[in-house]
Protein backbone atom coordinates (compact mmCIF):
# COMPACT_ATOMS: atom_id res chain seq x y z
CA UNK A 1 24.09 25.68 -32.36
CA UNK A 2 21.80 28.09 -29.76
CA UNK A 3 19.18 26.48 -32.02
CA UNK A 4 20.11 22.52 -31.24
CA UNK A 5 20.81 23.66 -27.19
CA UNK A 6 17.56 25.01 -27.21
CA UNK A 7 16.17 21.50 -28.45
CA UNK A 8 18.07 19.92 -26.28
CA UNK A 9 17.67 22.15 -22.61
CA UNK A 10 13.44 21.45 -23.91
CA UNK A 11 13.69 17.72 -23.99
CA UNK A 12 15.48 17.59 -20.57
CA UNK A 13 12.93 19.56 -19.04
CA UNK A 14 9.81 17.54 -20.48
CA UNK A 15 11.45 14.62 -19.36
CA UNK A 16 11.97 15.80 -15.78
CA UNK A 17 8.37 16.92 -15.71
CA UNK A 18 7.63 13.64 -16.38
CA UNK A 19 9.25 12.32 -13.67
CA UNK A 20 8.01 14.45 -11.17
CA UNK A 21 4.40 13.21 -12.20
CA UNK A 22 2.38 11.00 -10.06
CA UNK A 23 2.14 7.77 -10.99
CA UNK A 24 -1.58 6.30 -10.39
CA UNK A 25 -2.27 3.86 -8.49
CA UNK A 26 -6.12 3.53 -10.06
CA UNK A 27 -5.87 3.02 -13.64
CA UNK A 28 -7.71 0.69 -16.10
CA UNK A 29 -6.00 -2.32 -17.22
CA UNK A 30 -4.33 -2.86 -13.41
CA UNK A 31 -3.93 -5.87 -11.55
CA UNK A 32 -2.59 -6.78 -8.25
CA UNK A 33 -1.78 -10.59 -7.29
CA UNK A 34 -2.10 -10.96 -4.01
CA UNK A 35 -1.76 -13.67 -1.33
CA UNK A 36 -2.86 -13.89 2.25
CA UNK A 37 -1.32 -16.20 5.18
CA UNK A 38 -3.42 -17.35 8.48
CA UNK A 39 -1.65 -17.94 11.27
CA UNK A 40 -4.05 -18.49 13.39
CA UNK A 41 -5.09 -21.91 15.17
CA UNK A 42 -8.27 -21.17 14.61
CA UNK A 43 -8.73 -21.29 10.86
CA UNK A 44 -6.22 -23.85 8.44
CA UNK A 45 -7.00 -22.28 5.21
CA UNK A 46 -2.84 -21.99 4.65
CA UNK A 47 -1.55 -19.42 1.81
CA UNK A 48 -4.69 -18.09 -0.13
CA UNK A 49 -4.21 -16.53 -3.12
CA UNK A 50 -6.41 -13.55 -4.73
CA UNK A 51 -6.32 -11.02 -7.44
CA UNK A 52 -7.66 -7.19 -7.21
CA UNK A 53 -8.50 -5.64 -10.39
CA UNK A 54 -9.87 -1.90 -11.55
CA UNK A 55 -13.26 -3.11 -13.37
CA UNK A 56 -14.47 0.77 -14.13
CA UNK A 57 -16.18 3.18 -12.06
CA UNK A 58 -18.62 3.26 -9.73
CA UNK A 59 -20.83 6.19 -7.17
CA UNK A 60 -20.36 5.90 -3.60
CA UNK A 61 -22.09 8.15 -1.87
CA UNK A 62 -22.22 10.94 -4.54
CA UNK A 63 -18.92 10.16 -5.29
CA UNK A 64 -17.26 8.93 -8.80
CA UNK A 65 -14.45 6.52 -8.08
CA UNK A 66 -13.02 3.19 -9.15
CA UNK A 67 -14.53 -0.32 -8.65
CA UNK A 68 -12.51 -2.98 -7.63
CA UNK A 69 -12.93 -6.90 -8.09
CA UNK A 70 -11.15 -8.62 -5.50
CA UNK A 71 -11.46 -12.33 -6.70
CA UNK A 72 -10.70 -15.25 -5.29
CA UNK A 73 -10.82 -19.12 -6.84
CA UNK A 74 -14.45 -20.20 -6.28
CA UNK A 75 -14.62 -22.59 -3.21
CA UNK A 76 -12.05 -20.84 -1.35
CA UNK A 77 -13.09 -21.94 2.35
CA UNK A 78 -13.29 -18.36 4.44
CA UNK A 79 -13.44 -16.52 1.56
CA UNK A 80 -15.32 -14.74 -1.00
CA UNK A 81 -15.29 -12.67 -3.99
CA UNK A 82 -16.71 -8.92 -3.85
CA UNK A 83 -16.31 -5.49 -4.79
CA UNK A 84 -15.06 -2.13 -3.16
CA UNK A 85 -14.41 1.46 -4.18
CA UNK A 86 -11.42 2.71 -4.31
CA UNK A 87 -10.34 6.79 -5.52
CA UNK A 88 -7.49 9.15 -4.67
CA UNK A 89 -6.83 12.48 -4.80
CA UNK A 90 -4.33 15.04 -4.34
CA UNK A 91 -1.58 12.15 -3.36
CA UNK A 92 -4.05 10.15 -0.74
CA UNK A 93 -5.13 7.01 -1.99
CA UNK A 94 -8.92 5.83 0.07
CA UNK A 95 -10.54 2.42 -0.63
CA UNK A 96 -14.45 2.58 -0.26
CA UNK A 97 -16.12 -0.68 2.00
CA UNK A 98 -19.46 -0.44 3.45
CA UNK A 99 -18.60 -3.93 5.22
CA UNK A 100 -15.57 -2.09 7.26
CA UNK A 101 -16.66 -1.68 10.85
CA UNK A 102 -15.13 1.45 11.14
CA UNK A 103 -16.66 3.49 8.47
CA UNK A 104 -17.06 2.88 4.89
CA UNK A 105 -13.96 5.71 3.48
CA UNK A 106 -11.03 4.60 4.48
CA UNK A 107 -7.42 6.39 3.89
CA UNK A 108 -4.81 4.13 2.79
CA UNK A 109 -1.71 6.25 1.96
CA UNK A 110 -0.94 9.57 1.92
CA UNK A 111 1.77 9.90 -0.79
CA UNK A 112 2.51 13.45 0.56
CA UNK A 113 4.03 12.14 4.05
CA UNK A 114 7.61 12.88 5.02
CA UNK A 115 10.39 11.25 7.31
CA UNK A 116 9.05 11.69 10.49
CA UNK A 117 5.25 12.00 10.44
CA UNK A 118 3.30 9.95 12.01
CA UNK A 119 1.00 7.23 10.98
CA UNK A 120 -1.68 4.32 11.92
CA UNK A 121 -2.55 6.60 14.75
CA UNK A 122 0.49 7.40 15.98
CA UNK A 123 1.83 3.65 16.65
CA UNK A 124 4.67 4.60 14.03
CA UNK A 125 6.31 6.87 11.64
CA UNK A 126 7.39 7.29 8.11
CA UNK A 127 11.58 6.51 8.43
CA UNK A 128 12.50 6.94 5.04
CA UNK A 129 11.25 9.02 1.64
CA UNK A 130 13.15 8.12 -1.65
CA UNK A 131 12.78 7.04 -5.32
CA UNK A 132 13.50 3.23 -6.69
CA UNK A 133 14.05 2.47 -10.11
CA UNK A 134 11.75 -0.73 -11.57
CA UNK A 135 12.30 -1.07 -15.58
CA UNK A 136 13.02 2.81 -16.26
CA UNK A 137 10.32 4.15 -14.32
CA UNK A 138 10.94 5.79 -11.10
CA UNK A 139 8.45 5.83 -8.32
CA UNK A 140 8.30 7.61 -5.11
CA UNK A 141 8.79 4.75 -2.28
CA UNK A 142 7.46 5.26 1.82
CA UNK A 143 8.97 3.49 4.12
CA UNK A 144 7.11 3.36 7.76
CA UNK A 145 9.14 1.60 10.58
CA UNK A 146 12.71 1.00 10.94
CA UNK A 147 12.81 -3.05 11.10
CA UNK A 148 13.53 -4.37 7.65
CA UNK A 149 11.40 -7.03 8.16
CA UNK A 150 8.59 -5.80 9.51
CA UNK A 151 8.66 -2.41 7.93
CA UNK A 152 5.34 -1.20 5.76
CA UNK A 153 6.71 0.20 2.59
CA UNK A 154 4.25 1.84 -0.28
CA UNK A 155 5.44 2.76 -3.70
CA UNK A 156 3.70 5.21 -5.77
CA UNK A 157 1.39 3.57 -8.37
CA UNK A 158 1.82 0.82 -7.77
CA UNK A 159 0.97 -0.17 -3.42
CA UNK A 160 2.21 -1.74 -0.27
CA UNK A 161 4.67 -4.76 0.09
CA UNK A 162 1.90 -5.62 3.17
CA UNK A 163 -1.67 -5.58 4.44
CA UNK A 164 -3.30 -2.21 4.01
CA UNK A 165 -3.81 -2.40 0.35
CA UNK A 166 -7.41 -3.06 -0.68
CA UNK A 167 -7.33 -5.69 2.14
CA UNK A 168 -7.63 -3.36 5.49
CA UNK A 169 -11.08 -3.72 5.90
CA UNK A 170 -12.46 -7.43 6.55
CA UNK A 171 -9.82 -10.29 7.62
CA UNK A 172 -9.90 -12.92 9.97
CA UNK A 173 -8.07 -13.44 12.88
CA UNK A 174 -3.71 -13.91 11.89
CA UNK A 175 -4.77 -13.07 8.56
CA UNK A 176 -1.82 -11.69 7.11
CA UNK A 177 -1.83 -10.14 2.97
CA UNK A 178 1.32 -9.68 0.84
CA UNK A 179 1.00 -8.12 -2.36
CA UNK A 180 2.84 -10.68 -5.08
CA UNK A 181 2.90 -8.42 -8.25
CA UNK A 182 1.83 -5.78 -10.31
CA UNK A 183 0.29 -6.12 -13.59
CA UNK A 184 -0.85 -3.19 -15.74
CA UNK A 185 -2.64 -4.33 -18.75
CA UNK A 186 -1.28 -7.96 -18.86
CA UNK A 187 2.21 -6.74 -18.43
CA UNK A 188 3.97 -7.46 -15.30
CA UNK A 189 5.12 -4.07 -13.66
CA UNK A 190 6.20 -4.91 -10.19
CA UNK A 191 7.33 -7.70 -8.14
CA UNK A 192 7.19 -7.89 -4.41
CA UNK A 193 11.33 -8.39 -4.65
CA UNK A 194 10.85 -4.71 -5.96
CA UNK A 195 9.95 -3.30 -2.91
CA UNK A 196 13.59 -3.56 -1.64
CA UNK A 197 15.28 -2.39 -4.26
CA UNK A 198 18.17 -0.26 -3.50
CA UNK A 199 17.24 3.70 -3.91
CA UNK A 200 17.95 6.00 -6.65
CA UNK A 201 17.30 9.10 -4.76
CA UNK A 202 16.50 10.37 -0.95
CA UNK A 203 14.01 12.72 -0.91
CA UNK A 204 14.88 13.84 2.46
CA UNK A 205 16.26 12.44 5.66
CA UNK A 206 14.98 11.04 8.87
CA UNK A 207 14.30 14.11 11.01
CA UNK A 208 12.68 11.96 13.94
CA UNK A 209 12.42 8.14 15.62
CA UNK A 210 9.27 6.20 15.25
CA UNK A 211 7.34 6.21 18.38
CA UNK A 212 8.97 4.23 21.32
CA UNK A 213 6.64 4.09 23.99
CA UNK A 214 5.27 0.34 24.10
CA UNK A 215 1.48 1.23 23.18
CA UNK A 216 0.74 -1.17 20.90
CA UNK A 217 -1.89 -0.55 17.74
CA UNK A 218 -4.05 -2.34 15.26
CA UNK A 219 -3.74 -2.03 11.73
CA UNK A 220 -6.04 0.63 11.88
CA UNK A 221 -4.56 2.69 14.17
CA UNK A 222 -6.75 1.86 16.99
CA UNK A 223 -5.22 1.53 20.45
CA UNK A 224 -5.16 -2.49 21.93
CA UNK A 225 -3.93 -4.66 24.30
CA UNK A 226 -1.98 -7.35 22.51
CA UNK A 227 -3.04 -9.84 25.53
CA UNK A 228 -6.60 -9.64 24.07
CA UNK A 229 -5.95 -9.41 20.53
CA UNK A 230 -4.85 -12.19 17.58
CA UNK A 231 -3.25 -11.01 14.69
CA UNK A 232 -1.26 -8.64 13.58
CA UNK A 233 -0.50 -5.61 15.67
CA UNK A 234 2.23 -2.59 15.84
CA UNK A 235 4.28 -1.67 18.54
CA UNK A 236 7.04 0.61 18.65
CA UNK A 237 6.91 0.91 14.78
CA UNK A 238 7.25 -2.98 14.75
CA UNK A 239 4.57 -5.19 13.13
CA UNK A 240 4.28 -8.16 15.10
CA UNK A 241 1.69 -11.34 15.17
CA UNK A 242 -0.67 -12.26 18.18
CA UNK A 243 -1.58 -15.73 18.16
């Protein structure tokens, strides 16, 4: 009996260990469908689909870390096919562009953030931490913002429902990216649909309001005046589109 509760307290501990691991988000075999939407009057290119893919490693700058094939469908006007880096480490998730115009290491995520903390420079904060549930596997989901339908949510191995995944570095004006679904080695993962999916868990509570004060931020974080700028901004933890 102490022998078969032994077993038993064992397997229930290997299988919360595994659990509490952290899912990748760079792993061979992944694939991201992606589309982007321009609404912008000065380009008509409509809903433009790509595909991101981990195509082995690469050195950038010293540094070992993934290469990345965003593709899209040859004769895509606006468009074009290239590569990026892309590593992460110790819960912070950087894509690698030489092309981005404000420095080539860029951090995405950092899985580590709680309710609260502040992000994109201050123009908003995380407003929810908790676990979803997507065929068995749990993942860790971020939520930053409060409106539902502008809200920037990430999801541990897997990326964010909007923008700022593998896309945060060259766009044209209104260009606005959605992430479609998830494929890890031809098997379908995740669904954009996913990324609302009612919560298994709360890893902790809202301990503070996103910032309220009307400054208004690219998606980099960088202060602007929305008067002067087309596409998509954040103010007040809201993402919002300048035409």
């Amino acid at each position: 009996m102490k022998k078969h509760l032994l077993i038993i307290m064992l397997l229930s501990l290997s299988t919360l260990l595994s659990a509490q691991e952290a899912k990748k988000f760079l792993t061979e075999g992944k694939e991201w469908k992606c589309v982007t939407s321009n609404y912008s009057p000065l380009h008509d290119e409509g809903d433009t689909p790509f595909t991101v893919k981990v195509v082995g490693d690469t050195i950038c700058d010293g540094r070992t870390m993934k290469k990345l094939h965003i593709e899209y469908e040859e004769g895509v006007k606006g468009f074009y096919s290239r590569y990026i880096g892309a590593y992460e480490e110790g819960g912070r998730l950087h894509a690698y562009d030489s092309d981005n115009e404000v420095g080539p290491d860029i951090l995405l995520i950092d899985m580590n953030l709680k309710v609260g903390d502040p992000i994109l420079g201050g123009s908003c904060h995380v407003s929810a931490v908790d676990t979803i549930c997507v065929d068995g596997i749990a993942r860790k989901r971020i939520t930053i913002g409060n409106d539902a339908q502008s809200a920037i949510i990430w999801v541990e191995g897997i990326g964010s429902n909007v923008d700022l995944w593998f896309t945060p570095t060259i766009k044209h004006i209104g260009e606005y990216s959605m992430l479609m679904e998830c494929y890890d080695n031809g098997k379908k993962v995740f669904s954009n649909t996913d990324f609302s999916l009612p919560a298994t868990s709360s890893i902790n509570q809202p301990t503070a309001d996103p910032l309220n004060n009307g400054k208004a931020y690219d998606l980099s974080g960088r202060r602007i005046n929305p008067a002067k700028h087309h596409g998509v901004y954040i103010r007040n933890g809201v993402k919002r589109i300048a035409k």
